[in-house]
Protein backbone atom coordinates (compact mmCIF):
# COMPACT_ATOMS: atom_id res chain seq x y z
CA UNK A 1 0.00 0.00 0.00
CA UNK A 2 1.19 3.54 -0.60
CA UNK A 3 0.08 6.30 1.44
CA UNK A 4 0.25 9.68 -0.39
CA UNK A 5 2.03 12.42 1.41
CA UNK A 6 -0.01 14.50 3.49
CA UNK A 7 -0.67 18.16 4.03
CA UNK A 8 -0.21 19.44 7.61
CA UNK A 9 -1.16 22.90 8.73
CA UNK A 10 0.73 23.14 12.06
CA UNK A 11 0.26 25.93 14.52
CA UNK A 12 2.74 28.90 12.54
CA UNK A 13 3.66 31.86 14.00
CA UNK A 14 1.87 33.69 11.65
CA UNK A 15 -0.18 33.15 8.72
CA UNK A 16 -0.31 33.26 5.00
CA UNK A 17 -1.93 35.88 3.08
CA UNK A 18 -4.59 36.90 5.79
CA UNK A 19 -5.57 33.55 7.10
CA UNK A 20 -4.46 31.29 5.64
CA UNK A 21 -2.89 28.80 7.61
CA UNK A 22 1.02 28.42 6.82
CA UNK A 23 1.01 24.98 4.89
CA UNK A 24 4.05 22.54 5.16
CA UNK A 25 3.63 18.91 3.81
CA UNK A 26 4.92 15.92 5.40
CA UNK A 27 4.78 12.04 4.57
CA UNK A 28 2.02 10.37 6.02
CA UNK A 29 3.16 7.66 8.59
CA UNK A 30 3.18 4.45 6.94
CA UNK A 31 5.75 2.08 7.12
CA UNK A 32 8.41 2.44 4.67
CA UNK A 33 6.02 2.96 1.44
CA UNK A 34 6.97 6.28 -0.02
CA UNK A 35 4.73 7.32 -3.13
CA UNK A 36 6.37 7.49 -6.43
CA UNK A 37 4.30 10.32 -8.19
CA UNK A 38 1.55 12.58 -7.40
CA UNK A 39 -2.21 11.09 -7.11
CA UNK A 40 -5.42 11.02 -6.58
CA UNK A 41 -5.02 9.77 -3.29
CA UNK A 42 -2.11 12.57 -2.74
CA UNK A 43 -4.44 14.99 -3.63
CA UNK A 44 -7.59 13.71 -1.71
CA UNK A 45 -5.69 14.16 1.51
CA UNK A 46 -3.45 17.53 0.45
CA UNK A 47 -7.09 19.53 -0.02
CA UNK A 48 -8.76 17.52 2.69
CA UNK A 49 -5.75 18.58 5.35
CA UNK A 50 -5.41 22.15 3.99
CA UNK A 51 -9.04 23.01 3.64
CA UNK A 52 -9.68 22.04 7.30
CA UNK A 53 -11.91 24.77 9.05
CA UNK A 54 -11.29 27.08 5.96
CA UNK A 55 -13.94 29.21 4.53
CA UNK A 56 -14.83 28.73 0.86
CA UNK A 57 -12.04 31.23 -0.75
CA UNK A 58 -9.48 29.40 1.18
CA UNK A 59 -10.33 26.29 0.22
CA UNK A 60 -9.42 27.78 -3.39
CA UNK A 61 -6.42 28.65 -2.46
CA UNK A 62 -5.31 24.96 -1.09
CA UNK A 63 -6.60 23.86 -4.75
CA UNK A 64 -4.42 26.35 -6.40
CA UNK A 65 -1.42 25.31 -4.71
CA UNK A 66 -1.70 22.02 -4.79
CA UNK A 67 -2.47 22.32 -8.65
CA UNK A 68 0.50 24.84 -9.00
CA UNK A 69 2.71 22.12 -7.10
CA UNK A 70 2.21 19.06 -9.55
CA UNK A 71 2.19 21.91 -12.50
CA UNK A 72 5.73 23.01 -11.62
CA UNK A 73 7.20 20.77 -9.16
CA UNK A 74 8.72 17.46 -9.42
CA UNK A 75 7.34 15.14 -7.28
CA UNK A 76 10.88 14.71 -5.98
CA UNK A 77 10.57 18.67 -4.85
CA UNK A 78 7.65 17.48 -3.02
CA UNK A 79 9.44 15.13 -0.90
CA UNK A 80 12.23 17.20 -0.23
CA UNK A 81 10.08 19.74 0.96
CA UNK A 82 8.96 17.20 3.41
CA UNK A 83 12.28 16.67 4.18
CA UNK A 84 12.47 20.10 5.20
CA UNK A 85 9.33 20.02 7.35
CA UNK A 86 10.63 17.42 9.31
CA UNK A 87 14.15 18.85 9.88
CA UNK A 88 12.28 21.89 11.21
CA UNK A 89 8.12 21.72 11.50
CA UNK A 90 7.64 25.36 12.70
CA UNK A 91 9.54 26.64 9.35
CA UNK A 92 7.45 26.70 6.11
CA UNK A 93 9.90 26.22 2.97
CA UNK A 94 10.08 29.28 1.04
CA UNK A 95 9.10 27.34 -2.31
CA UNK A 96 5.76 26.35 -0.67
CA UNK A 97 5.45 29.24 0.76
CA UNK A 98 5.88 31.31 -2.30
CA UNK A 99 3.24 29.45 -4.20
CA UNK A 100 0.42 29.93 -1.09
CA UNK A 101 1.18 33.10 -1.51
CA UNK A 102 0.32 33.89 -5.13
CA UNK A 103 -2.35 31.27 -4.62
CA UNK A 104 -3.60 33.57 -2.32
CA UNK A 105 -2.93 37.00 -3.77
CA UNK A 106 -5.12 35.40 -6.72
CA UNK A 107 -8.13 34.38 -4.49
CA UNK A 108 -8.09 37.84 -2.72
CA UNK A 109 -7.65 39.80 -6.45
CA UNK A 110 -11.28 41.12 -7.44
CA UNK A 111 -11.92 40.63 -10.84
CA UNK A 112 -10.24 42.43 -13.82
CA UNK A 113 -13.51 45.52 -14.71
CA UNK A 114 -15.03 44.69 -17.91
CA UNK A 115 -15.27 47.69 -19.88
CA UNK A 116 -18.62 48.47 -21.95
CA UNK A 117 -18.82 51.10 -24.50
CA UNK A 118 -22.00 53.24 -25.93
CA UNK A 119 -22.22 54.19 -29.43
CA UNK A 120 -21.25 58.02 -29.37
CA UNK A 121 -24.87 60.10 -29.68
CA UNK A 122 -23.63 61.68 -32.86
CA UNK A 123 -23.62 58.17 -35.12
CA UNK A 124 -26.81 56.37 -36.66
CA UNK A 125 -27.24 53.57 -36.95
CA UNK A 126 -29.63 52.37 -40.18
């Protein structure tokens, strides 16, 4: 059996973008069965773990990072970044960190004004 890694929201001395909680990820504890590539399963328990007491735009943000994280991270990243969480759990690793954060930024952004225009007065139309 292999148990994808997990997300864990410890308690951080602060938080990311405005409430959100800081995210690290860490490897489920299961024997010696390490994953060998991102999943369904992986992702089941990453936005189950993250969105945990979140309201409804936060939850957005824990899909956006975890999409942004198989997008542009090898699934080797992802288990050194666990490697980091477990060297030090109170420290979130900058590369996660980063990626909450735009995650975030883009949750919080209102959207882009659509502009509408009105025929000037002086043209006909036929």
């Amino acid at each position: 059996m292999t148990c994808p890694p997990r997300l864990v929201r410890p308690r951080a001395r602060s938080s990311i973008a405005g409430g959100v909680g800081a995210v690290v990820l860490i490897l489920a504890a299961c024997g010696d069965d390490v994953p060998d590539g991102y999943s369904a399963a992986t992702e089941a328990v990453f936005l189950e773990t993250c969105a945990a007491g979140l309201g409804t735009g936060e939850v957005a943000v824990c899909e956006c990072t975890y999409d942004t994280l198989v997008a542009e991270t090898p699934f080797e990243e992802y288990l050194a970044l666990d490697r980091e969480v477990r060297d030090d759990p109170t420290t979130v690793p900058p590369a996660l960190q980063a990626i909450a954060v735009t995650c975030a930024a883009e949750a919080l952004s209102p959207p882009a004004p659509t502009r509408t225009t009105t025929p000037n007065r002086s043209e006909t139309i036929d």
